[in-house]
C-alpha atoms as a PDB file:
ATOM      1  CA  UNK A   1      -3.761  29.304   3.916  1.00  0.00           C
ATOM      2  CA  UNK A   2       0.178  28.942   4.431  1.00  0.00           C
ATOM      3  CA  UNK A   3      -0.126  31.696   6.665  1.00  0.00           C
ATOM      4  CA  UNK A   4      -2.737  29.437   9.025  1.00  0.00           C
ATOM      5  CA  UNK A   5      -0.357  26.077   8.203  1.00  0.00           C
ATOM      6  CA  UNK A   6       2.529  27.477  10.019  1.00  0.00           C
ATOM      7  CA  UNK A   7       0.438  29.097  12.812  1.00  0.00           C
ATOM      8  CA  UNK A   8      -1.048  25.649  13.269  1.00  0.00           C
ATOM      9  CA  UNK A   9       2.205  23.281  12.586  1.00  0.00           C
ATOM     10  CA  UNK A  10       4.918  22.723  15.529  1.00  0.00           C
ATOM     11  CA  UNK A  11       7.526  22.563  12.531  1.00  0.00           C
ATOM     12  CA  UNK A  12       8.124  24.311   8.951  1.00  0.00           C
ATOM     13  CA  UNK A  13      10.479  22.516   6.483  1.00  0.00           C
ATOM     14  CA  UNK A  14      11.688  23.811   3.277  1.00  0.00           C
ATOM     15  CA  UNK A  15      12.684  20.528   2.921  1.00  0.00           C
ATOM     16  CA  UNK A  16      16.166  22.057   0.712  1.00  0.00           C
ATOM     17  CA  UNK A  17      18.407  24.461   2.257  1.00  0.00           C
ATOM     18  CA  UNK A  18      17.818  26.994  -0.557  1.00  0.00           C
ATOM     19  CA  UNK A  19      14.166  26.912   0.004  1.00  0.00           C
ATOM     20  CA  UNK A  20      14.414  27.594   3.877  1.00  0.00           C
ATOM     21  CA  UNK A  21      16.456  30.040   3.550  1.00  0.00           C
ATOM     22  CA  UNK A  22      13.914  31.886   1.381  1.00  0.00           C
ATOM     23  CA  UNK A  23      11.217  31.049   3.545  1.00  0.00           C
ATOM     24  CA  UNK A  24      13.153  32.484   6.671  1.00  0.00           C
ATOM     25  CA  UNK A  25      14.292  35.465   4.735  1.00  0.00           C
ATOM     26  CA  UNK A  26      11.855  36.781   2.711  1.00  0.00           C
ATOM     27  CA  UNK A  27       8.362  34.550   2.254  1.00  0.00           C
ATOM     28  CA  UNK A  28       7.817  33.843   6.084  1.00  0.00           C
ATOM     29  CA  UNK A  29      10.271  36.503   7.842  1.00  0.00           C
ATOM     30  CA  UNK A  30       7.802  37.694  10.539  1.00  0.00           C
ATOM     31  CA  UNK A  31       6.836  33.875  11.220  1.00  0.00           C
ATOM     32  CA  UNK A  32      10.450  33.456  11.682  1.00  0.00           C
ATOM     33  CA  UNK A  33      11.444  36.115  13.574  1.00  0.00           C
ATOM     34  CA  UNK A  34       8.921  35.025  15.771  1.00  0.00           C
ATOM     35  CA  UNK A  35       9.205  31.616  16.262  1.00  0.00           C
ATOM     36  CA  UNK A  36      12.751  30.720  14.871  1.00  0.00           C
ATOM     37  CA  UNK A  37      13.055  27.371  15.885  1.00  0.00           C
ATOM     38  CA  UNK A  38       9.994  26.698  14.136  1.00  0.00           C
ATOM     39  CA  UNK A  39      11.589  26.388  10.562  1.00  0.00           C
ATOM     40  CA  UNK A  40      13.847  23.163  10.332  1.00  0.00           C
ATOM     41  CA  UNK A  41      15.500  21.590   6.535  1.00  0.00           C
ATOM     42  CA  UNK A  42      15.315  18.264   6.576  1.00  0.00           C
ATOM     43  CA  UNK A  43      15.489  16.544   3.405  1.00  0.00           C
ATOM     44  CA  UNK A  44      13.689  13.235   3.613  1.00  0.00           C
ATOM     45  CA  UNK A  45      14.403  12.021  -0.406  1.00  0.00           C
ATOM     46  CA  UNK A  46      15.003   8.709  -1.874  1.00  0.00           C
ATOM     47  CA  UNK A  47      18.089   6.649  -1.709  1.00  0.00           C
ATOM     48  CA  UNK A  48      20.117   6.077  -4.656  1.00  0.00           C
ATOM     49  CA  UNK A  49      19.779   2.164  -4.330  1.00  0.00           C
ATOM     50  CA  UNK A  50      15.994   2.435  -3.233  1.00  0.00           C
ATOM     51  CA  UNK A  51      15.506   4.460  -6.665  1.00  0.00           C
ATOM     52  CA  UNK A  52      17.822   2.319  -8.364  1.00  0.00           C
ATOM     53  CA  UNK A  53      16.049  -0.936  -7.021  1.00  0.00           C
ATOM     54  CA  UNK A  54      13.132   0.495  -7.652  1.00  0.00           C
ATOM     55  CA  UNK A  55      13.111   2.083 -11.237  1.00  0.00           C
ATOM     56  CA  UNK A  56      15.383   0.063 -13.113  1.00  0.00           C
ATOM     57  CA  UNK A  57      15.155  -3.728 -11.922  1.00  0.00           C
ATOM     58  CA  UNK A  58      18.052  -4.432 -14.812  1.00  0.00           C
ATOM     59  CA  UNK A  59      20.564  -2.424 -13.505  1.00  0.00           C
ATOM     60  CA  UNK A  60      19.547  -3.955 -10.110  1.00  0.00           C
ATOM     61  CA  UNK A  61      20.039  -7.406 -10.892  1.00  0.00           C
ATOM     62  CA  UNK A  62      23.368  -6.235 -13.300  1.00  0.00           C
ATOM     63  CA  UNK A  63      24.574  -4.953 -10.057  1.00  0.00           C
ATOM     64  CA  UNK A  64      24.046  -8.114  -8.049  1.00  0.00           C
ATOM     65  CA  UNK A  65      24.981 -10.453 -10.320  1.00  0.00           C
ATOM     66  CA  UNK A  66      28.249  -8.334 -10.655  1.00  0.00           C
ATOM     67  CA  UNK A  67      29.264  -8.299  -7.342  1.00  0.00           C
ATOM     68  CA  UNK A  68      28.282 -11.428  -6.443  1.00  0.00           C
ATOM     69  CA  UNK A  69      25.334 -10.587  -3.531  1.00  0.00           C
ATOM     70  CA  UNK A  70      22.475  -7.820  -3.052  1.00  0.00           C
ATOM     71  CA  UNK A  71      24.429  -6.160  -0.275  1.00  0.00           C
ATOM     72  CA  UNK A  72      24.734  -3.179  -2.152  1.00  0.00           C
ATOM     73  CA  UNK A  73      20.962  -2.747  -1.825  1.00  0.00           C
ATOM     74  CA  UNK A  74      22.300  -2.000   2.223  1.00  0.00           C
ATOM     75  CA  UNK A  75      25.866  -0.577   1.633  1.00  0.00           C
ATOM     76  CA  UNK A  76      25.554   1.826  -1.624  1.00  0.00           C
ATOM     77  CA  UNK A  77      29.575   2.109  -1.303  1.00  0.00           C
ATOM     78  CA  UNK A  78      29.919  -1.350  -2.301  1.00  0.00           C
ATOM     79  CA  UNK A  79      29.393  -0.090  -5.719  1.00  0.00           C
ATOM     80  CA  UNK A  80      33.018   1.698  -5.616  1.00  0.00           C
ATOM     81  CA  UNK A  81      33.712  -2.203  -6.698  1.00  0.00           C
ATOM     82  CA  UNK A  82      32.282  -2.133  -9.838  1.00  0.00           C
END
């Protein structure tokens, strides 16, 4: 089934740069020596303050009543502050 997946899919992503690697080198070589453009890394993960909003409202609101505004839910960095 893989094999049919990338045959039928304009892009391949091992999503970490380990993982393409490994699908380049040694998983999906001929696919890749074929079509080496095909196989991309893109990571498409959660933000720190997304997860952080997200998981653990506590810390959220400790955060914005700390520094004084939710703008750190925009501009992570703003946490260098604390």
């Amino acid at each position: 089934m893989a094999n049919l997946s990338i045959i039928g899919s304009h892009k391949v992503n091992g999503v970490a740069q380990l993982h393409t690697e490994i699908l380049k080198t040694k998983i999906f070589r001929d696919f890749y020596d074929h079509e080496p453009n095909k196989f991309i890394n893109i990571t498409n993960g959660v933000t720190p303050r997304r997860w952080v909003n997200q998981a653990n409202p506590d810390l959220s609101l400790f955060y914005t009543d700390t520094l004084g505004s939710s703008e750190w839910k925009i501009d992570y960095e703003l946490l260098e502050q604390l």
